[in-house]
PDB file of N, CA and C in Angstrom:
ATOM      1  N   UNK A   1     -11.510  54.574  -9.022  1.00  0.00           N
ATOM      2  CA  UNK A   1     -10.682  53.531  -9.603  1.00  0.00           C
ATOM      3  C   UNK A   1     -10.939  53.448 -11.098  1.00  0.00           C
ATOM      4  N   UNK A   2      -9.893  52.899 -11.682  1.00  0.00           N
ATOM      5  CA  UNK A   2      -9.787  53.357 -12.805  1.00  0.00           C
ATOM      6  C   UNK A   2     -10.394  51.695 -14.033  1.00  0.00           C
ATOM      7  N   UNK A   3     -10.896  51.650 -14.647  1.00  0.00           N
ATOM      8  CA  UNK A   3     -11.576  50.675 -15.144  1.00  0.00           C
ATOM      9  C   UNK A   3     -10.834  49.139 -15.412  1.00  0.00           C
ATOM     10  N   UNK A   4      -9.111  49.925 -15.728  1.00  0.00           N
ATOM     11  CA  UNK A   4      -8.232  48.994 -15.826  1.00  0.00           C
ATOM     12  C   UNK A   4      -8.109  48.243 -14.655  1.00  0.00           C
ATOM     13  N   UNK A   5      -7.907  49.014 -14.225  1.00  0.00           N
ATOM     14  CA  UNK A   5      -7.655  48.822 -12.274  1.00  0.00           C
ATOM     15  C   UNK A   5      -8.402  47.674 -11.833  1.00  0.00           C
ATOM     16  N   UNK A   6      -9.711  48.329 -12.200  1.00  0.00           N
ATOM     17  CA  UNK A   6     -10.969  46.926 -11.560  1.00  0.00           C
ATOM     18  C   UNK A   6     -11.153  45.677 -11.995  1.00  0.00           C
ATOM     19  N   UNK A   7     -10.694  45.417 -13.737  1.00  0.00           N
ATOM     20  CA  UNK A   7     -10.233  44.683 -14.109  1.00  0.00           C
ATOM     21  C   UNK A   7      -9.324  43.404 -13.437  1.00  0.00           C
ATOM     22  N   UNK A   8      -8.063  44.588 -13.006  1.00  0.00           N
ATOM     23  CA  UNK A   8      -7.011  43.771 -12.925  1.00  0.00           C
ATOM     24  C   UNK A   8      -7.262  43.397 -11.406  1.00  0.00           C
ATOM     25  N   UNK A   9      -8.082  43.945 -10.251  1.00  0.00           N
ATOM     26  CA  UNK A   9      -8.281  43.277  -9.328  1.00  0.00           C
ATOM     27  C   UNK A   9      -9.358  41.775  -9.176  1.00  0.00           C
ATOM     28  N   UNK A  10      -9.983  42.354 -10.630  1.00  0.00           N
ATOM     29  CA  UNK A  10     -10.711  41.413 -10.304  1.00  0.00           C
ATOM     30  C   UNK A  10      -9.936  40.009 -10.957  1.00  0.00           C
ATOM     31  N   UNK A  11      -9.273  40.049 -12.113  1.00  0.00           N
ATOM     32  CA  UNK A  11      -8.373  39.451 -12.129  1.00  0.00           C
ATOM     33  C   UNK A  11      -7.650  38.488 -11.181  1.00  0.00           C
ATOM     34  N   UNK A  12      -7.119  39.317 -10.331  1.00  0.00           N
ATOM     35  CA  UNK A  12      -6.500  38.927  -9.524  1.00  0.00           C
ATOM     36  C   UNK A  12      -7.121  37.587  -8.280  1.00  0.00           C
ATOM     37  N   UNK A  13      -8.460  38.561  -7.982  1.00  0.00           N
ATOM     38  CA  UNK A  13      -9.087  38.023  -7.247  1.00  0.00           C
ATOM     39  C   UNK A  13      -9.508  36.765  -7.727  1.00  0.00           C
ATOM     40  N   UNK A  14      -9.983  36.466  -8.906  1.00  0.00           N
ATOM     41  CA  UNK A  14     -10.012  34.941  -9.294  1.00  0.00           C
ATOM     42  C   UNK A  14      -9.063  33.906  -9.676  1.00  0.00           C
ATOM     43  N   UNK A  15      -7.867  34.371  -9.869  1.00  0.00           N
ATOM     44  CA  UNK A  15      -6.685  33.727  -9.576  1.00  0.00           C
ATOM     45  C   UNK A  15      -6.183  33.418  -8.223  1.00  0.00           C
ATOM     46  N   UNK A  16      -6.539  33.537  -7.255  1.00  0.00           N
ATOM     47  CA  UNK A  16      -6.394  33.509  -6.066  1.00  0.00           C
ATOM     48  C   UNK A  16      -7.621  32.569  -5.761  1.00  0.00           C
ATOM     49  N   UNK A  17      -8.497  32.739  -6.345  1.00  0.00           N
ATOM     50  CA  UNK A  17      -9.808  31.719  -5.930  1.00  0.00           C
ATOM     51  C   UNK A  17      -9.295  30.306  -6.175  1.00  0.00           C
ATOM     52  N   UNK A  18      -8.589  30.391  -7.564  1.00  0.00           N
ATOM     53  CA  UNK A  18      -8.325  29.484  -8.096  1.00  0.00           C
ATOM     54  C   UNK A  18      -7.209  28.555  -7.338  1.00  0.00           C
ATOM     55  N   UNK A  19      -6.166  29.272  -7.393  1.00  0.00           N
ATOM     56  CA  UNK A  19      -4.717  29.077  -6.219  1.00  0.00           C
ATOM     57  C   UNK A  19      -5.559  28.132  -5.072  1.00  0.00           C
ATOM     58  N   UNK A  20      -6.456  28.595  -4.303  1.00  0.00           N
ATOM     59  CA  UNK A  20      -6.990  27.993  -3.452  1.00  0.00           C
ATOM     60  C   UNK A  20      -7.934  27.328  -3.462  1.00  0.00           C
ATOM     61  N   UNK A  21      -8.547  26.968  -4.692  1.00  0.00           N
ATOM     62  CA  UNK A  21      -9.005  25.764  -4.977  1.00  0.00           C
ATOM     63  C   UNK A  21      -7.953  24.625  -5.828  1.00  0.00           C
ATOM     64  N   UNK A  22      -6.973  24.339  -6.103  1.00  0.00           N
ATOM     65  CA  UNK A  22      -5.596  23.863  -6.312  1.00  0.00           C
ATOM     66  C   UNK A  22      -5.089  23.494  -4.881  1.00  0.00           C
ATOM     67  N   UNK A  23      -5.097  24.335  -4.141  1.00  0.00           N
ATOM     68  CA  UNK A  23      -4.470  23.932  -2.661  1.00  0.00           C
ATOM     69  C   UNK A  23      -5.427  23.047  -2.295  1.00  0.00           C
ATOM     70  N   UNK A  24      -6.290  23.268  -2.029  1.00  0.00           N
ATOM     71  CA  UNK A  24      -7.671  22.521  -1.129  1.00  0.00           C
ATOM     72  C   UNK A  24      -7.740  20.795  -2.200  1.00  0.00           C
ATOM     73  N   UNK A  25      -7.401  20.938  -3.561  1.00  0.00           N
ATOM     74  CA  UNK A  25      -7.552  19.899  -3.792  1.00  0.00           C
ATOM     75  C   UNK A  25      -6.813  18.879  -3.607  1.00  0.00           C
ATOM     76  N   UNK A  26      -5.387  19.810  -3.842  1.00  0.00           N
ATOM     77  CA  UNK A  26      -3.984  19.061  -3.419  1.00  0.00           C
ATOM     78  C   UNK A  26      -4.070  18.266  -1.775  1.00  0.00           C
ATOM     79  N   UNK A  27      -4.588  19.312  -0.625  1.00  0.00           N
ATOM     80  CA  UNK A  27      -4.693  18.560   0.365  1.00  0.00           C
ATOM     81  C   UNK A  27      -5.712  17.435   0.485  1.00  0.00           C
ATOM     82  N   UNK A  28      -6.938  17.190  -0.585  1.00  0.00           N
ATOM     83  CA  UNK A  28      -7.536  16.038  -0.219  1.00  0.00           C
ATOM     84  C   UNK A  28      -7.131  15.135  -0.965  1.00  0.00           C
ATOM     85  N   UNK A  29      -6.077  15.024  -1.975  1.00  0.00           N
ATOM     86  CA  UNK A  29      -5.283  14.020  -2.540  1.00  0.00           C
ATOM     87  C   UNK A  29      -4.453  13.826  -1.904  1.00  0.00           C
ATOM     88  N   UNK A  30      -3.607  14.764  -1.156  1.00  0.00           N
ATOM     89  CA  UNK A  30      -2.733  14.127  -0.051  1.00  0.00           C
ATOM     90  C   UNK A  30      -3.088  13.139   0.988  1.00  0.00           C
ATOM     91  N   UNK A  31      -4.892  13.588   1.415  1.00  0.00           N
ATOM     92  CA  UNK A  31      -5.171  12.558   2.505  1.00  0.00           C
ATOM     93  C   UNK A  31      -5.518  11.558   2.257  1.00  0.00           C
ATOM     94  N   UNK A  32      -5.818  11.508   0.723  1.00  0.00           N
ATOM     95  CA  UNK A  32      -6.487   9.985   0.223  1.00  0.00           C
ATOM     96  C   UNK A  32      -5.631   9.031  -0.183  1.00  0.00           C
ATOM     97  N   UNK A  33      -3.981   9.678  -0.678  1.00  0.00           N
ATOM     98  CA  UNK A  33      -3.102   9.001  -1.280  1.00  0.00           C
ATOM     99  C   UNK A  33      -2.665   8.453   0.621  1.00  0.00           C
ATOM    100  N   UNK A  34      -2.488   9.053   1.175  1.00  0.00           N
ATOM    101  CA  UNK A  34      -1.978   9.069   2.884  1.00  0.00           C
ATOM    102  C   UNK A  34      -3.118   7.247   3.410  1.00  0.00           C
ATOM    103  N   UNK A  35      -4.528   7.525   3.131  1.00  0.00           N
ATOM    104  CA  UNK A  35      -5.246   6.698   3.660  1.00  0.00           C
ATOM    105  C   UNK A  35      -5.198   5.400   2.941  1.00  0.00           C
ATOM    106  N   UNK A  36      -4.488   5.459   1.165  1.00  0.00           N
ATOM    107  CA  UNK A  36      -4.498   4.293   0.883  1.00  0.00           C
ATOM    108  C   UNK A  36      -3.136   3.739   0.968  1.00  0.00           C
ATOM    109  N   UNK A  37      -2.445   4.553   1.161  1.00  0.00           N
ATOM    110  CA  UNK A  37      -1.031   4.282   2.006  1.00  0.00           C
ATOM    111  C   UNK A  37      -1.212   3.065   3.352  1.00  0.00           C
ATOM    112  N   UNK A  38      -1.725   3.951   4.127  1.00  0.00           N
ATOM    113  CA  UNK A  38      -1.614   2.759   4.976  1.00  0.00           C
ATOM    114  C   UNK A  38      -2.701   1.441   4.861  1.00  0.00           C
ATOM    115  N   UNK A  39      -3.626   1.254   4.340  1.00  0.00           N
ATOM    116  CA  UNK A  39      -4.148   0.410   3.625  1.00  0.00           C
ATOM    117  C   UNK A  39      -3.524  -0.717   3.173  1.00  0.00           C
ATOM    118  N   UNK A  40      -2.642  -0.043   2.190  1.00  0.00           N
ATOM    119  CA  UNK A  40      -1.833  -0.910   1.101  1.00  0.00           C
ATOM    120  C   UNK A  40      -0.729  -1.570   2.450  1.00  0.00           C
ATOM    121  N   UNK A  41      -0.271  -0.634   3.672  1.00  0.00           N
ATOM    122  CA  UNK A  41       0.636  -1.445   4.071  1.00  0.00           C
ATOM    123  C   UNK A  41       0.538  -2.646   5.388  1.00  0.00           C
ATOM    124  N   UNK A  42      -0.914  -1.933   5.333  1.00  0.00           N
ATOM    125  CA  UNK A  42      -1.677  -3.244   6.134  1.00  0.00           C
ATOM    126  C   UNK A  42      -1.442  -4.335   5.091  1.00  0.00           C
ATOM    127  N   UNK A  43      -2.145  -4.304   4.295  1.00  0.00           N
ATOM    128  CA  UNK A  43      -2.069  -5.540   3.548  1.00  0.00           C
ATOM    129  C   UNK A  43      -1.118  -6.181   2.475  1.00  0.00           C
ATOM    130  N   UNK A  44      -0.205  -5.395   2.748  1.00  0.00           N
ATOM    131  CA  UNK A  44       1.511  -5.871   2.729  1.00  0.00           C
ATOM    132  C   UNK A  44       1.906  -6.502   3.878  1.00  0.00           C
ATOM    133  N   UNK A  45       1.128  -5.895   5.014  1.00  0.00           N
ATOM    134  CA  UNK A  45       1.788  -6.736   6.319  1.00  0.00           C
ATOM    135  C   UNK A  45       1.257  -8.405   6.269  1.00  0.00           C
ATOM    136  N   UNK A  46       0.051  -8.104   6.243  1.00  0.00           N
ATOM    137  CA  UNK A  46      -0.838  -9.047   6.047  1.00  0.00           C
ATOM    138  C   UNK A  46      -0.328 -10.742   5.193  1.00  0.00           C
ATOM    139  N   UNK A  47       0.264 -10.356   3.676  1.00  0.00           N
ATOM    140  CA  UNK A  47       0.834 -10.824   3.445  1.00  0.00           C
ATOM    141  C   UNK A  47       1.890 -11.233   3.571  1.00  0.00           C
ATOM    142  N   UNK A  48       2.985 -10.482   3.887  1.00  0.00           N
ATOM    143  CA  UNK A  48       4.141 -11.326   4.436  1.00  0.00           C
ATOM    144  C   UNK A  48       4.422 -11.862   6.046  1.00  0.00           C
ATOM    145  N   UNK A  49       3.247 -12.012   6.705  1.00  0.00           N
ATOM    146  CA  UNK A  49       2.680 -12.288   7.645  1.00  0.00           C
ATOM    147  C   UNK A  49       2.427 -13.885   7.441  1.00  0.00           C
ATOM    148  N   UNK A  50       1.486 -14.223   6.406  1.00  0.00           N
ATOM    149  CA  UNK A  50       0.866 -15.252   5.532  1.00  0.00           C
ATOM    150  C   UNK A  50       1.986 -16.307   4.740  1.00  0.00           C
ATOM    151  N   UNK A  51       2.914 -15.018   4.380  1.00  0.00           N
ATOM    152  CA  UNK A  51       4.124 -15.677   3.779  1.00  0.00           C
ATOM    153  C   UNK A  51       5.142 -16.484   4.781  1.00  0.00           C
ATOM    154  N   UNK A  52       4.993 -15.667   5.938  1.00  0.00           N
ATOM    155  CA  UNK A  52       5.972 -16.650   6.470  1.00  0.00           C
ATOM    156  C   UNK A  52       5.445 -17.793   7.646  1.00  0.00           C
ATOM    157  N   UNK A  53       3.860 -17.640   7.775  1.00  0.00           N
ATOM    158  CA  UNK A  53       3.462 -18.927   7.972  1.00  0.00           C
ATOM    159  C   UNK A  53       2.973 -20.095   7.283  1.00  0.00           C
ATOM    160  N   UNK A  54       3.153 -19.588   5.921  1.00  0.00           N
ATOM    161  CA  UNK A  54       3.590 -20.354   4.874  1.00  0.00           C
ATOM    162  C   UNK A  54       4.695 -21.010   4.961  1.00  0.00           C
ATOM    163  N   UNK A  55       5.467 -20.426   5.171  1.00  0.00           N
ATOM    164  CA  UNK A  55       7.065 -21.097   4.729  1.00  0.00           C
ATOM    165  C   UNK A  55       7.007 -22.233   6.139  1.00  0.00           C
ATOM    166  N   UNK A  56       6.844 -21.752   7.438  1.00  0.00           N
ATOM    167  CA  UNK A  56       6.947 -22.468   8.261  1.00  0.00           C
ATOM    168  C   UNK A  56       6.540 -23.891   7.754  1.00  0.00           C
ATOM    169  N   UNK A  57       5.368 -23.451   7.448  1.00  0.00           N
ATOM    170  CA  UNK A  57       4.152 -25.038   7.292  1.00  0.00           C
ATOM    171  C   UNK A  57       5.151 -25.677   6.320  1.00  0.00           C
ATOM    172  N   UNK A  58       5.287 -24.928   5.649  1.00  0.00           N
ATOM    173  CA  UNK A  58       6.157 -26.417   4.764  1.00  0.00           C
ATOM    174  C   UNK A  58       7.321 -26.611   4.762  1.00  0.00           C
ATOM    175  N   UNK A  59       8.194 -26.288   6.221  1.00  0.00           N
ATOM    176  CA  UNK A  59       9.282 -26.891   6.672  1.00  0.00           C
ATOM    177  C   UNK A  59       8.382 -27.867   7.564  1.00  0.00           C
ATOM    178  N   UNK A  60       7.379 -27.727   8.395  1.00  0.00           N
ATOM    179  CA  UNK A  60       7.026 -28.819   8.773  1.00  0.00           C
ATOM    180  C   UNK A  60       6.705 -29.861   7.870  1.00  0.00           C
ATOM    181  N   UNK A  61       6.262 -29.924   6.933  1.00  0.00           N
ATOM    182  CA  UNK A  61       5.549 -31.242   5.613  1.00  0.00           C
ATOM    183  C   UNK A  61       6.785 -31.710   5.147  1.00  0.00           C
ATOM    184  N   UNK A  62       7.618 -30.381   5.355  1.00  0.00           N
ATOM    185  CA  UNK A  62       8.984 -31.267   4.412  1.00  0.00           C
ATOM    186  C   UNK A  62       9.923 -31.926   5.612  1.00  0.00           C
ATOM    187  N   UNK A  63       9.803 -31.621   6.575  1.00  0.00           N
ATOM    188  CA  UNK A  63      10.302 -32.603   7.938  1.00  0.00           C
ATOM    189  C   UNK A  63       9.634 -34.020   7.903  1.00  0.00           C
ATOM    190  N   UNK A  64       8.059 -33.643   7.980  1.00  0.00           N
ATOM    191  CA  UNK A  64       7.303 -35.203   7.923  1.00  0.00           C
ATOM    192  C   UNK A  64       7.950 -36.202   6.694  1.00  0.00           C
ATOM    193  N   UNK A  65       7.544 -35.547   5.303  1.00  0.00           N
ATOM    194  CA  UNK A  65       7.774 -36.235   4.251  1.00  0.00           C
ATOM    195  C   UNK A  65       9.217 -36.780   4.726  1.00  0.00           C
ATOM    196  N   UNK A  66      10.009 -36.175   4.954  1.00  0.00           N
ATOM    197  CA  UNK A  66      11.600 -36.449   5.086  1.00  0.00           C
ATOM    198  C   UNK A  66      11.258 -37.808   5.737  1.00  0.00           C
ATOM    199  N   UNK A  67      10.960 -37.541   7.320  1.00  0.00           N
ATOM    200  CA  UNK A  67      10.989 -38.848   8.398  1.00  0.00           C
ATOM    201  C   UNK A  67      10.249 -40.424   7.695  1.00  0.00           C
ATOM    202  N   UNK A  68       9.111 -39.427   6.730  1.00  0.00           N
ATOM    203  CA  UNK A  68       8.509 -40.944   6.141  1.00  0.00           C
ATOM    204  C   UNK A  68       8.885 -41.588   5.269  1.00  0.00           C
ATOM    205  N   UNK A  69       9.678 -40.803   4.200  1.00  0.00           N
ATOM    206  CA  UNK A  69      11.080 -41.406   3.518  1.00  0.00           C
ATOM    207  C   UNK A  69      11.967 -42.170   4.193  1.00  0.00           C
ATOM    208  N   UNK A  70      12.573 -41.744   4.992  1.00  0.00           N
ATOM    209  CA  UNK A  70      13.007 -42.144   5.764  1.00  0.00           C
ATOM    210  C   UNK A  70      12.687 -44.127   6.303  1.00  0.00           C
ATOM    211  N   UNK A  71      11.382 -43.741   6.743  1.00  0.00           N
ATOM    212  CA  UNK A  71      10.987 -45.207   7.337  1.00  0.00           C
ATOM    213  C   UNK A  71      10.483 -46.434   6.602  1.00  0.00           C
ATOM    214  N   UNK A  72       9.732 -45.271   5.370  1.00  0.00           N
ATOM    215  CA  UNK A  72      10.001 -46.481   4.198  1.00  0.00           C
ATOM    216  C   UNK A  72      11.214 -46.624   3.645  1.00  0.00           C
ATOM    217  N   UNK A  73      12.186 -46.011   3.343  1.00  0.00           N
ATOM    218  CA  UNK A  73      13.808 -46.487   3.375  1.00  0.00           C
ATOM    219  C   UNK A  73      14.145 -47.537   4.142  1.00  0.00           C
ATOM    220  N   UNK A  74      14.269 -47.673   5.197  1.00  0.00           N
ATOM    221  CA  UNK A  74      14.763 -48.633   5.931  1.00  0.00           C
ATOM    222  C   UNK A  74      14.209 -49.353   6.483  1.00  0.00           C
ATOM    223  N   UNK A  75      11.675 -49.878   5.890  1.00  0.00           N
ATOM    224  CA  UNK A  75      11.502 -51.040   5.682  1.00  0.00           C
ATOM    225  C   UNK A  75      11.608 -51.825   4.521  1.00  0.00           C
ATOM    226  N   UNK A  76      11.137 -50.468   3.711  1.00  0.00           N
ATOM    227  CA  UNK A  76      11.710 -51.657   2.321  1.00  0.00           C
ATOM    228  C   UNK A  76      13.598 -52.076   1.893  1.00  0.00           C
ATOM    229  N   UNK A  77      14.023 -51.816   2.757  1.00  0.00           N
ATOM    230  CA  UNK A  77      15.438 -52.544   2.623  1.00  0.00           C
ATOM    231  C   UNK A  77      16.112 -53.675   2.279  1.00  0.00           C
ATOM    232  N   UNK A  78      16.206 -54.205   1.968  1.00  0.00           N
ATOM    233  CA  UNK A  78      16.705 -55.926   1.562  1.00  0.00           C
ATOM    234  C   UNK A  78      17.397 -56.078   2.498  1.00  0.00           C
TER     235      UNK A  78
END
């Protein structure tokens, strides 16, 4: 083999090392972006979970407040 030759395999051969260290990294950013994925959508659930027993609660307070308006309305009446 010719000196160029060995060169260019070897060349080669570390571009290919490389290629596949690029791949290998790409797949553990895929699994980490993947794991905080569902993370994030737990606790998206989480929150609008929160949100809407939120909202409930204060259709109930705003029912009470209403009824107690209400009853002081029509004792303090003239």
């Amino acid at each position: 083999m010719s000196n160029t030759q060995k060169e260019f395999e070897q060349l080669l051969t570390e571009i290919n090392e490389i290629l596949n260290e690029i791949k290998n990294e790409q797949i553990n950013q895929k699994k980490i972006i993947e794991e905080k994925h569902k993370v994030n959508m737990k606790k998206l659930s989480r929150i609008i979970e929160f949100t809407e027993i939120q909202d409930m609660t204060n259709q109930v307070f705003e029912k009470r407040i209403a009824s107690i308006e209400k009853v002081l309305y029509e004792t303090l009446k003239p």
